[in-house]
C-alpha atoms as a PDB file:
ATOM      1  CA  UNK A   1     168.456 171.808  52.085  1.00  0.00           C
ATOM      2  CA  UNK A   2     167.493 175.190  51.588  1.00  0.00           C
ATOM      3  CA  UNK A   3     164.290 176.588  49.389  1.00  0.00           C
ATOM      4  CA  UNK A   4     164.655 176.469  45.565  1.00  0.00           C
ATOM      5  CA  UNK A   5     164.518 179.520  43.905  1.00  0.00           C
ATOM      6  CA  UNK A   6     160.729 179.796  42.216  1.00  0.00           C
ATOM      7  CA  UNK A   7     160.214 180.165  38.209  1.00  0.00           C
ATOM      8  CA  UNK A   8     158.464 183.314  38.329  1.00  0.00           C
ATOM      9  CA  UNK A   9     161.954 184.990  39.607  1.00  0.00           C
ATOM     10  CA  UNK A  10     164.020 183.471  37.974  1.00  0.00           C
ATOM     11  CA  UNK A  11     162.018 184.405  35.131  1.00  0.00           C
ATOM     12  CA  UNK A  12     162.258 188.270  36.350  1.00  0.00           C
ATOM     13  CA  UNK A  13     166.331 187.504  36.530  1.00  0.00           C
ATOM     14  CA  UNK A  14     166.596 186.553  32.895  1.00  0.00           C
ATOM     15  CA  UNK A  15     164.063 189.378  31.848  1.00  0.00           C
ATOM     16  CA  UNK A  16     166.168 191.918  33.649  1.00  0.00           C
ATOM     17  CA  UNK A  17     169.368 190.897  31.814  1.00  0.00           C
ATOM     18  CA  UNK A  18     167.661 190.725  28.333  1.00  0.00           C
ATOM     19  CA  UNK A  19     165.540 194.079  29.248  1.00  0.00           C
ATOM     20  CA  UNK A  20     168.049 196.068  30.400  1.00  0.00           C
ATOM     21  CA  UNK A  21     166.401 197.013  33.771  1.00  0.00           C
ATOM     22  CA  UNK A  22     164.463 195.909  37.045  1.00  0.00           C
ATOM     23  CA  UNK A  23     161.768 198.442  36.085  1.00  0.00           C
ATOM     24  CA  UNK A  24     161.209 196.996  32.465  1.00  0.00           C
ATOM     25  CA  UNK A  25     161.449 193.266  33.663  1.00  0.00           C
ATOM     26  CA  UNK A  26     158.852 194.324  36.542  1.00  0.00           C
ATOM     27  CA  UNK A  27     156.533 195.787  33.540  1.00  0.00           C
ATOM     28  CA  UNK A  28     156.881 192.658  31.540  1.00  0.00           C
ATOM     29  CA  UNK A  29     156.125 190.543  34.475  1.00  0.00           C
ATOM     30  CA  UNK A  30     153.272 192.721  35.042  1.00  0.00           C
ATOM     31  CA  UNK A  31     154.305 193.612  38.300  1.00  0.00           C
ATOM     32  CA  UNK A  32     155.017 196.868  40.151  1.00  0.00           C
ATOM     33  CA  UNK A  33     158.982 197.963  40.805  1.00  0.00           C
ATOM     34  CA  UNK A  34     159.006 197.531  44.277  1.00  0.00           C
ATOM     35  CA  UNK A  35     157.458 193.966  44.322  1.00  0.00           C
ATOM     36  CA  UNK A  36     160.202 192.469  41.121  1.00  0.00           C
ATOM     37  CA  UNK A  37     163.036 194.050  43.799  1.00  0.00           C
ATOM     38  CA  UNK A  38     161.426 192.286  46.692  1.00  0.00           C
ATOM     39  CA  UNK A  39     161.683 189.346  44.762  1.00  0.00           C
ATOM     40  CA  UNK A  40     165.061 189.392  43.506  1.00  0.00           C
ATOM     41  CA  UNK A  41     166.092 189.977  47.147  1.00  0.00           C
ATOM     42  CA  UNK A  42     164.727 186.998  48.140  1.00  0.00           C
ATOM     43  CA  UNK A  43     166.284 185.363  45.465  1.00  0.00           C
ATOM     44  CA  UNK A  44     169.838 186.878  46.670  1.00  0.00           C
ATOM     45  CA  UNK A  45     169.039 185.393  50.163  1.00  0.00           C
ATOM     46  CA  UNK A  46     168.306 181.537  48.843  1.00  0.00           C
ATOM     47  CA  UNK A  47     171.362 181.827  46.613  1.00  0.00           C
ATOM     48  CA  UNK A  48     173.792 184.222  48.670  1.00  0.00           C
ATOM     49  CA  UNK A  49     174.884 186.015  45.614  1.00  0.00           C
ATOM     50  CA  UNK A  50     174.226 189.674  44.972  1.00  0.00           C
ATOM     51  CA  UNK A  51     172.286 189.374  41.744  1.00  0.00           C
ATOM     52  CA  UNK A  52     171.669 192.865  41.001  1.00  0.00           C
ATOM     53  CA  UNK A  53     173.834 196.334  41.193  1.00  0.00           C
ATOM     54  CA  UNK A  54     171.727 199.262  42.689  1.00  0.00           C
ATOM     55  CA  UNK A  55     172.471 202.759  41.204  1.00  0.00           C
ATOM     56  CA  UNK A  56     170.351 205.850  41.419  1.00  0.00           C
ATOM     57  CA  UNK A  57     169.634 205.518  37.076  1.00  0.00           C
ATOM     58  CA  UNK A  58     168.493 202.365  37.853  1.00  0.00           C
ATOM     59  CA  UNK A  59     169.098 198.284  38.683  1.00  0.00           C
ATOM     60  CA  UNK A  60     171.055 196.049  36.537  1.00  0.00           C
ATOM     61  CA  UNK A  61     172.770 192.655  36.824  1.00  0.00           C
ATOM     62  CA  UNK A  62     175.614 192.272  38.556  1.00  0.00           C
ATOM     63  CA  UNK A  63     178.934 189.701  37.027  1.00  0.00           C
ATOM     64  CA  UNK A  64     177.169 186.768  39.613  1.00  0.00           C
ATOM     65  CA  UNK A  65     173.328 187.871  37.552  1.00  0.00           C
ATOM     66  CA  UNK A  66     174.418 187.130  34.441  1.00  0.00           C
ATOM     67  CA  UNK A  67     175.958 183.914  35.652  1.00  0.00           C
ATOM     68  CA  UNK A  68     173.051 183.305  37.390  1.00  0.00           C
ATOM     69  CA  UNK A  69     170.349 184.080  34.397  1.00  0.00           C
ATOM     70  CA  UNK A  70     172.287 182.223  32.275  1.00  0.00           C
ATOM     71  CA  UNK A  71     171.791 178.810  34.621  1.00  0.00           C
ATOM     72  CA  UNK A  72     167.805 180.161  34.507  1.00  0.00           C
ATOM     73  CA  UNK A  73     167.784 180.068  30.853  1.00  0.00           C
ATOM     74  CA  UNK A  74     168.459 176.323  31.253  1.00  0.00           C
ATOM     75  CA  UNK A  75     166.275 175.925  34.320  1.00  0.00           C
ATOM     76  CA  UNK A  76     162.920 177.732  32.715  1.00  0.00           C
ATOM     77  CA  UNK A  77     163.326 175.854  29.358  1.00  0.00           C
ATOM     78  CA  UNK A  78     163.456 172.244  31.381  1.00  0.00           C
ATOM     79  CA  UNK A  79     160.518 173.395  33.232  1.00  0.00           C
ATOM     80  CA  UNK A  80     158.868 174.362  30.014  1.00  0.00           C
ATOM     81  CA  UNK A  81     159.663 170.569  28.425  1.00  0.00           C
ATOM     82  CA  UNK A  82     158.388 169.256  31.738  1.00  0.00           C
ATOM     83  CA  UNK A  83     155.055 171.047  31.242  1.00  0.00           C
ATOM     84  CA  UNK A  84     154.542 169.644  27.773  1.00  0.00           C
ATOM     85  CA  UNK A  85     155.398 166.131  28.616  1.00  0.00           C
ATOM     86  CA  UNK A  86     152.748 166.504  31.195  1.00  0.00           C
ATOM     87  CA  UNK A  87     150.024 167.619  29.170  1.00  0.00           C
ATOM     88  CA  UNK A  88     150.815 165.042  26.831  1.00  0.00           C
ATOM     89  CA  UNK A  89     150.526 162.534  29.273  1.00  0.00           C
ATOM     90  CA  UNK A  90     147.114 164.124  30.628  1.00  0.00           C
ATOM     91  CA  UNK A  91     145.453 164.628  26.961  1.00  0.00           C
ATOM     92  CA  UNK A  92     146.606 160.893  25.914  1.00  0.00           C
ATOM     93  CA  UNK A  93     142.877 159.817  25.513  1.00  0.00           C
ATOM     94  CA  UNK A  94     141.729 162.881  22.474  1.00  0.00           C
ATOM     95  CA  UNK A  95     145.368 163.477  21.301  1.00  0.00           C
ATOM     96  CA  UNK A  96     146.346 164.246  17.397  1.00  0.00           C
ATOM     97  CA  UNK A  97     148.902 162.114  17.471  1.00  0.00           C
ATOM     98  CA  UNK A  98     149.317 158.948  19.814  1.00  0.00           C
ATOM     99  CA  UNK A  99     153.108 157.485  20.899  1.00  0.00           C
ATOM    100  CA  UNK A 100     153.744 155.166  23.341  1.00  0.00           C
ATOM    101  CA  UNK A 101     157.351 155.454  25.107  1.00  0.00           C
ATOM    102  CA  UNK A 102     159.791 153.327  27.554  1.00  0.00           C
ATOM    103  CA  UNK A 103     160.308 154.696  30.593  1.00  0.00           C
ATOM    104  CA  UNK A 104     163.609 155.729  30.144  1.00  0.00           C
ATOM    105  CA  UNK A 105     163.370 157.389  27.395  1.00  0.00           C
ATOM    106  CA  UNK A 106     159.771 159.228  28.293  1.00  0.00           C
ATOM    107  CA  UNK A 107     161.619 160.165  31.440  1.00  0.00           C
ATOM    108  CA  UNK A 108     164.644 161.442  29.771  1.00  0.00           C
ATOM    109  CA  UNK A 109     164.451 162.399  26.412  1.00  0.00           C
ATOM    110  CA  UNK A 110     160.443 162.595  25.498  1.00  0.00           C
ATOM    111  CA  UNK A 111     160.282 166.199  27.234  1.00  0.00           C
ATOM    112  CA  UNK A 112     162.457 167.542  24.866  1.00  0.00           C
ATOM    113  CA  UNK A 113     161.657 166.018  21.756  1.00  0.00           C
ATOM    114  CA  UNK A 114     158.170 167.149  22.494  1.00  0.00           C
ATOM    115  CA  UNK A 115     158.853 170.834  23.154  1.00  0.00           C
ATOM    116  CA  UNK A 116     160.620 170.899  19.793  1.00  0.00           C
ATOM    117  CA  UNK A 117     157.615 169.563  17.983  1.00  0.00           C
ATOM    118  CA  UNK A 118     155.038 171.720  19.443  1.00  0.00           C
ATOM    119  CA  UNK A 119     157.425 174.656  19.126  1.00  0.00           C
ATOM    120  CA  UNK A 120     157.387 173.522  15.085  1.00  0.00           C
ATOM    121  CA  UNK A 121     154.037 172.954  15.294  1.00  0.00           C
ATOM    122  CA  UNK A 122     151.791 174.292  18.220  1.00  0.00           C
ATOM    123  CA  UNK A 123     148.631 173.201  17.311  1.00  0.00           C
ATOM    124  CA  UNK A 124     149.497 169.594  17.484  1.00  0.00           C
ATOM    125  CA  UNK A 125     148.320 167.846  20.359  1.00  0.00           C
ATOM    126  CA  UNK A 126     150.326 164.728  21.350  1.00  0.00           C
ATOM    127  CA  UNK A 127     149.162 161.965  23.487  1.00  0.00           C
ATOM    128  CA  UNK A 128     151.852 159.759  25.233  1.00  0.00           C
ATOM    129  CA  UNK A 129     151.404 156.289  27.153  1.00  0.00           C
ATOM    130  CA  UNK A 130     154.594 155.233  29.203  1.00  0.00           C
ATOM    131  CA  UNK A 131     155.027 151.914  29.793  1.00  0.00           C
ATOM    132  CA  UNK A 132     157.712 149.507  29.436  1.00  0.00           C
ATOM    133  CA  UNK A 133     159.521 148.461  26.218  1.00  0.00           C
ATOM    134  CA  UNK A 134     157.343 145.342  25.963  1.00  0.00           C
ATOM    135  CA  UNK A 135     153.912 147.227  26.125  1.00  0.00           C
ATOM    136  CA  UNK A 136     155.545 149.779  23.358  1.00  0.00           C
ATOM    137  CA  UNK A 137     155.506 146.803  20.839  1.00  0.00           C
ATOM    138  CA  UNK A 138     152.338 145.450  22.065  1.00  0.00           C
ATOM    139  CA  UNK A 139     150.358 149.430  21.590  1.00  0.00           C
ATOM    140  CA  UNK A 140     152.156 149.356  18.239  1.00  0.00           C
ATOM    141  CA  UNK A 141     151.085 146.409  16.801  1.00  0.00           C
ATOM    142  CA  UNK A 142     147.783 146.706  17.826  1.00  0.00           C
ATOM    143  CA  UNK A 143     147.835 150.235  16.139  1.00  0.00           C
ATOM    144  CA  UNK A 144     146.939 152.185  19.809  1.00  0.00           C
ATOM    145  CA  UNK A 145     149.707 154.493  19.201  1.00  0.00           C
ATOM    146  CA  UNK A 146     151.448 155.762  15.598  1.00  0.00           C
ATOM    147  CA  UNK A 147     154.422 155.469  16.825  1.00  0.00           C
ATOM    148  CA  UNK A 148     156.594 154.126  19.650  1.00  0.00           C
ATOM    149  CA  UNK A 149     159.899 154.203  21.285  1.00  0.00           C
ATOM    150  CA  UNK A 150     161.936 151.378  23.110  1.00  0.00           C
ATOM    151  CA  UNK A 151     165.234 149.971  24.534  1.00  0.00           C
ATOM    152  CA  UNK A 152     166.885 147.211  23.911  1.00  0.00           C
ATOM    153  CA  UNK A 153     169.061 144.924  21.253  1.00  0.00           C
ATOM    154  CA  UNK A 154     166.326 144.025  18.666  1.00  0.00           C
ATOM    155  CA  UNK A 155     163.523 145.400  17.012  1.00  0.00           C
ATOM    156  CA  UNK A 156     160.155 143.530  18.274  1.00  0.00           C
ATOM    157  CA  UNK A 157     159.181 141.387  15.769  1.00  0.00           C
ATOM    158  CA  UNK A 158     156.255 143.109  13.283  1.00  0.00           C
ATOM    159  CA  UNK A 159     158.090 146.543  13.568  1.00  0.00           C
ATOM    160  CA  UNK A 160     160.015 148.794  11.632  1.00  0.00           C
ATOM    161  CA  UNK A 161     162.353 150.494  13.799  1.00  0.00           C
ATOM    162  CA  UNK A 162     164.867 153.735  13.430  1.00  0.00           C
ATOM    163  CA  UNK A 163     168.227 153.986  16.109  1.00  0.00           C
ATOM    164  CA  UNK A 164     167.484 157.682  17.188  1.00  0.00           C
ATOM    165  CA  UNK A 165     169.915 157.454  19.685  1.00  0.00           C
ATOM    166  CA  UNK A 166     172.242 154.481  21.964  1.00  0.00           C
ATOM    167  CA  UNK A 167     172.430 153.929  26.077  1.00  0.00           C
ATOM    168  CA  UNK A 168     175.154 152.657  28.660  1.00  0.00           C
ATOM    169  CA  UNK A 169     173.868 151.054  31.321  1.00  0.00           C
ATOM    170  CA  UNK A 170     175.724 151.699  34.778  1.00  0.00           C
ATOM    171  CA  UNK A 171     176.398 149.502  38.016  1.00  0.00           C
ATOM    172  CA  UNK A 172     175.478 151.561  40.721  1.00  0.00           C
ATOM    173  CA  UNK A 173     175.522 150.947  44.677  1.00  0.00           C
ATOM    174  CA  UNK A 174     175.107 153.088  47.535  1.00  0.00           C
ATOM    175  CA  UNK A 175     178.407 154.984  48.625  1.00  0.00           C
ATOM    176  CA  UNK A 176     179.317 152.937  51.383  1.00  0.00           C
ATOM    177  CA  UNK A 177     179.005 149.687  49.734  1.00  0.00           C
ATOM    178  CA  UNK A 178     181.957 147.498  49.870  1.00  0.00           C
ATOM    179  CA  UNK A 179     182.327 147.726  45.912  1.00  0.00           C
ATOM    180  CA  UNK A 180     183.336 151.299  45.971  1.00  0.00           C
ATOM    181  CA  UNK A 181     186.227 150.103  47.687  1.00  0.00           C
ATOM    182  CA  UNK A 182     187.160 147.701  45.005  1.00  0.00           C
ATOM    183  CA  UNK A 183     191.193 146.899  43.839  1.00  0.00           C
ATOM    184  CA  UNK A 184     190.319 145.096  40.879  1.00  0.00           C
ATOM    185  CA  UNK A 185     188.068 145.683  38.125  1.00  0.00           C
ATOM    186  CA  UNK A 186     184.550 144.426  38.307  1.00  0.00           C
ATOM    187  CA  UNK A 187     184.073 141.698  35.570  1.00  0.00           C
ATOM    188  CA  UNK A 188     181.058 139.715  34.104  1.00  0.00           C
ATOM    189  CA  UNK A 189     180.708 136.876  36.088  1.00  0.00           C
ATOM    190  CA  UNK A 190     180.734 138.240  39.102  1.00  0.00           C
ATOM    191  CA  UNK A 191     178.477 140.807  38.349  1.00  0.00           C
ATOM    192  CA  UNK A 192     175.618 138.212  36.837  1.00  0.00           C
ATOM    193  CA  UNK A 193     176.460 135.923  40.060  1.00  0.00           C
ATOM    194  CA  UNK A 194     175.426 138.738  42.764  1.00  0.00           C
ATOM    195  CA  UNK A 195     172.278 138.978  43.587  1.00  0.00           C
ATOM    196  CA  UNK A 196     170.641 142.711  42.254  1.00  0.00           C
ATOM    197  CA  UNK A 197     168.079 145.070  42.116  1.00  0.00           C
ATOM    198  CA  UNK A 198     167.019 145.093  38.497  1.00  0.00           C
ATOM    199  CA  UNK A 199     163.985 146.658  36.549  1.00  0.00           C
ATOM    200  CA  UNK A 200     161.028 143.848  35.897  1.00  0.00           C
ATOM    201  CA  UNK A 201     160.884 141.114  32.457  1.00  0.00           C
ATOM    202  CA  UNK A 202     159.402 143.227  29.716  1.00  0.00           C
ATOM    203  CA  UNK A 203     161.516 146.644  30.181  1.00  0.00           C
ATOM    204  CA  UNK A 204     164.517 147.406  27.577  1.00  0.00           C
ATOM    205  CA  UNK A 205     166.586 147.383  30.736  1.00  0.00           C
ATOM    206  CA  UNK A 206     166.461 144.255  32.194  1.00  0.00           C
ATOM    207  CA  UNK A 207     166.334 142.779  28.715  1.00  0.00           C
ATOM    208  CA  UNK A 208     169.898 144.565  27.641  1.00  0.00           C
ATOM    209  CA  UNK A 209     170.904 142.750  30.877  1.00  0.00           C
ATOM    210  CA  UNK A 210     169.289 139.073  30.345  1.00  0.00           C
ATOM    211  CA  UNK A 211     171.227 138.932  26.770  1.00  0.00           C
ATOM    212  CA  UNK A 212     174.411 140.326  27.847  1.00  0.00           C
ATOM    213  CA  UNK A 213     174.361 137.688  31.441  1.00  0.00           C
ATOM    214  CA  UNK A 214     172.791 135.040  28.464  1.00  0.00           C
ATOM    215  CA  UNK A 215     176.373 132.853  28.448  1.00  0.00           C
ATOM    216  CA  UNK A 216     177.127 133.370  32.028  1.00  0.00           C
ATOM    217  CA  UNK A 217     175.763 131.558  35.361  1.00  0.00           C
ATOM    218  CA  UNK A 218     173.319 134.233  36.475  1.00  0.00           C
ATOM    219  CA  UNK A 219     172.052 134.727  40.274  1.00  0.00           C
ATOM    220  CA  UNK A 220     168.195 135.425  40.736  1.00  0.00           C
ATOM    221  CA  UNK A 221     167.513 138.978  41.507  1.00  0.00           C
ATOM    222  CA  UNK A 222     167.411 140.855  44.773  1.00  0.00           C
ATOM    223  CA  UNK A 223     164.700 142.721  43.882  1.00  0.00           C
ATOM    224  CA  UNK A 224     162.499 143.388  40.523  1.00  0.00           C
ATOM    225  CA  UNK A 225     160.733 146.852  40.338  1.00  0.00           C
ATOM    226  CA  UNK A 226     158.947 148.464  37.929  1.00  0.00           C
ATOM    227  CA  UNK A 227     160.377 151.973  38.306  1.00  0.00           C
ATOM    228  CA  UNK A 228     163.948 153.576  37.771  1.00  0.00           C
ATOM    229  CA  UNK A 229     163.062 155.825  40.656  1.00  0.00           C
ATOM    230  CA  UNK A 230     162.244 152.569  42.535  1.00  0.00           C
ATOM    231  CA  UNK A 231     165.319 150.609  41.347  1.00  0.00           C
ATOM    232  CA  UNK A 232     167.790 153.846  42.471  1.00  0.00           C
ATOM    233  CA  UNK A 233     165.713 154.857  45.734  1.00  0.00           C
ATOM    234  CA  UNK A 234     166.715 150.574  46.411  1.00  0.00           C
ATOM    235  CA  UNK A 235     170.663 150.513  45.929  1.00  0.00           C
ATOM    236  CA  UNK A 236     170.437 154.126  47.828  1.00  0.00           C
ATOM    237  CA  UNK A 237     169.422 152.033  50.347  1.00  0.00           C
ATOM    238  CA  UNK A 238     172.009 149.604  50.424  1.00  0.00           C
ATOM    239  CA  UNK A 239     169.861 146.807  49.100  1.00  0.00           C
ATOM    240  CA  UNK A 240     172.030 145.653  46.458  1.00  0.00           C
ATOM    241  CA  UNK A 241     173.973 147.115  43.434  1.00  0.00           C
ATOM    242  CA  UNK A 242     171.938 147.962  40.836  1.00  0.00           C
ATOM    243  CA  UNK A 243     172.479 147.814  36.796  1.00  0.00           C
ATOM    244  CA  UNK A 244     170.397 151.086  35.251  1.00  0.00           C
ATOM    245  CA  UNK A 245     170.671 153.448  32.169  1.00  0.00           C
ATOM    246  CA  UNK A 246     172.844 155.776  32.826  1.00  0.00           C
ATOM    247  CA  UNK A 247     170.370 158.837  31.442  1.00  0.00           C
ATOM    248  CA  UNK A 248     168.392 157.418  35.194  1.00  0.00           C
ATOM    249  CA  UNK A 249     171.489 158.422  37.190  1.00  0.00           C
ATOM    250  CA  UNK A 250     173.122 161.075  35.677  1.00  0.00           C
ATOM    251  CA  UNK A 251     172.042 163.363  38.950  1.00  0.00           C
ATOM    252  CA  UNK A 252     172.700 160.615  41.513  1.00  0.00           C
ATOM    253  CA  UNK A 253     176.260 160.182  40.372  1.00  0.00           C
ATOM    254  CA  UNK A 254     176.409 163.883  40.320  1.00  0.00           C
ATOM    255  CA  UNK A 255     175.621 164.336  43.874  1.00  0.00           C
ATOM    256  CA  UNK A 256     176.927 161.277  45.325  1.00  0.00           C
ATOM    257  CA  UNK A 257     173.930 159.363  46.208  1.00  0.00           C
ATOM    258  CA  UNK A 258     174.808 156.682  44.148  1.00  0.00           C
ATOM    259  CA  UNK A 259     178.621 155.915  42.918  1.00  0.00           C
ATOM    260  CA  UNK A 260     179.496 154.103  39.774  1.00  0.00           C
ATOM    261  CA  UNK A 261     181.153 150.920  39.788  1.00  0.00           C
ATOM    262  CA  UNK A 262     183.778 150.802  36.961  1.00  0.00           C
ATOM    263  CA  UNK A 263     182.848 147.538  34.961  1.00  0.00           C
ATOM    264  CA  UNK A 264     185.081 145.345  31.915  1.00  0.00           C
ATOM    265  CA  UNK A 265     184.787 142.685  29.754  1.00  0.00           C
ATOM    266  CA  UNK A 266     180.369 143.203  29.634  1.00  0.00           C
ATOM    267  CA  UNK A 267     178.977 145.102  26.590  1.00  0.00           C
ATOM    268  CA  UNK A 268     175.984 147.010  28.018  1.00  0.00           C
ATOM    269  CA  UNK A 269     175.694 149.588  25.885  1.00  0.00           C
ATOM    270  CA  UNK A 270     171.703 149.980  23.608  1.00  0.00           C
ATOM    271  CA  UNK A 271     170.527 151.373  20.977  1.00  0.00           C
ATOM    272  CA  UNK A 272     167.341 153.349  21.485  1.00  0.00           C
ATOM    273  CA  UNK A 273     164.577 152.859  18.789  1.00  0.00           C
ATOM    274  CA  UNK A 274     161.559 154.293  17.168  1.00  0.00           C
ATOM    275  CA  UNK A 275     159.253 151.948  16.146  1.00  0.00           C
ATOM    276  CA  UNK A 276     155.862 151.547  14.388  1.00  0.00           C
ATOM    277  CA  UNK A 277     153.977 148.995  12.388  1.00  0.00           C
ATOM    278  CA  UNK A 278     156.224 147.602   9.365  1.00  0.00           C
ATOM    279  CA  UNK A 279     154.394 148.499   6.524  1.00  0.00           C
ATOM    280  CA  UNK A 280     152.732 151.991   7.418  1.00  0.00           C
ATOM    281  CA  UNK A 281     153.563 155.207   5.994  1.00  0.00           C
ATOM    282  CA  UNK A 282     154.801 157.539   9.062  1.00  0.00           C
ATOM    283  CA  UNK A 283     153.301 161.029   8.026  1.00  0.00           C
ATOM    284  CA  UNK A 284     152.605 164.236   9.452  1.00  0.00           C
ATOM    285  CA  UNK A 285     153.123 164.945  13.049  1.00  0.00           C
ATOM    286  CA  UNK A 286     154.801 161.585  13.858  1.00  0.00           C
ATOM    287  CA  UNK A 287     157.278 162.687  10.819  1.00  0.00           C
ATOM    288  CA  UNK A 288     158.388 165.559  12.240  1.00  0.00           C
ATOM    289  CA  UNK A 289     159.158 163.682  15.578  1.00  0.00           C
ATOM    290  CA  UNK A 290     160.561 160.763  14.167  1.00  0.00           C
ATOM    291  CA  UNK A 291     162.909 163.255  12.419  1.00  0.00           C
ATOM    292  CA  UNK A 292     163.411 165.289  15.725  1.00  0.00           C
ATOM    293  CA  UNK A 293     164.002 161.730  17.447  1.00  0.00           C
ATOM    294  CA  UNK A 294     166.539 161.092  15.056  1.00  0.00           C
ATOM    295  CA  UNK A 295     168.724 164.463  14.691  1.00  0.00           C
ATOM    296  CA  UNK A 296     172.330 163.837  16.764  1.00  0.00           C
END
């Protein structure tokens, strides 16, 4: 695989295109002219595209650039939601406002939610535990965190809860598994009767799965872990199929590192919830990311 492209010129791309010229973008970077067009050539060589169009008045982006900056724009505000999410993890202990989160949804959805509310609000500070749907409730009840968000069919019991959003889980397996090669639609039973890799008792995941196999005769699992990085990097393998949200393998279906199985007759789709303590008044801060949470 060949080198990423770094922020810092990608960065320089989009600043060119919005600046009007190498020489301004270099200025804003704070860098001199010769070292931004050092940079962009690199970045030509990692992508093989010519990026910008050399003229004695000056450089500007070429029709491949703008393309280009455009995919940047994405790229740099991801890595911007990324940051966020991290520091909220790493201030958790002297944070403003305290929310616990599932996995999937800290992994998937958190990052942005959170950039919104500090761009609304930057001098909030947010603290956020991830742990599994089960230890959500749990930090709720026992009034560690404001507010908290889940998976799964119900609302824990002591909770008020909000749908801010719903989930499909997927069957997954590796691409050479005999599944892929399939004639007939995967059903129900058959699924529940084969052995898989699953998430552990106490995430929204494997609980969406333990009421929708509740009427059927259900095989003991291949394998419980406690990750969705774990549970993929396992049917990658070839260990099993796997049942996961389909927010956790979005990229591996993209690639083809894991393949969907096409699935009938088994509702897997969840809703995903806030929740806090029934009873008290959500205010302030965990307002505005309830409301955030909530908007389609």
């Amino acid at each position: 695989m060949s080198a990423l492209p770094d922020l810092d010129s990608l960065q320089l791309l989009v600043d060119v295109g919005e600046l009007g010229s190498l020489g301004r973008a270099a200025r804003a970077a704070g860098i001199t002219q010769p070292s931004a067009s050092k940079r962009v050539a690199l970045l030509e060589r990692r992508l093989g595209l010519p990026l910008l169009e050399r003229t004695p008045r000056g450089s500007t982006l070429t029709a491949e650039g703008r393309m280009v900056a455009g995919w940047a724009t994405r790229v740099l505000a991801a890595a911007r939601e990324l940051t966020r999410a991290a520091q909220a993890v790493r201030h958790s202990g002297a944070a403003h406002l305290r929310v616990a989160s599932s996995m999937t949804v800290a992994e998937y959805l958190m990052p942005r939610w959170l950039g919104e509310l500090q761009d609304r609000d930057p001098d909030v500070q947010v603290g956020l535990d991830v742990v599994n749907s089960a230890d959500v409730a749990g930090r709720v009840l026992a009034e560690e965190v404001e507010l908290g968000f889940v998976e799964g069919p119900n609302v824990p019991d002591g909770l008020a809860g909000r749908v801010v959003g719903t989930d499909r889980l997927v069957v997954v397996v590796a691409p050479g598994h005999p599944w892929t090669r399939r004639r007939t639609v995967l059903r129900g039973p058959e699924l529940a009767a084969t052995p898989l890799v699953v998430r552990e008792p106490g995430s929204g995941t494997r609980e969406t799965l333990d009421v929708a196999f509740r009427d059927l005769r259900q095989a003991s699992p291949r394998l419980e872990l406690g990750s969705n990085a774990a549970v993929k990097g396992a049917a990658q393998a070839g260990s099993a199929p796997a049942v996961l949200s389909g927010y956790a393998v979005e990229a591996e279906l993209a690639t083809g590192r894991l393949v969907e199985v096409p699935l009938a007759g088994l509702n897997l789709v969840r809703n995903l919830r806030a929740v806090w303590r029934r009873g008290r008044l959500i205010a302030g801060p965990a307002a505005t990311l309830l409301t955030i949470a909530s908007r389609p």
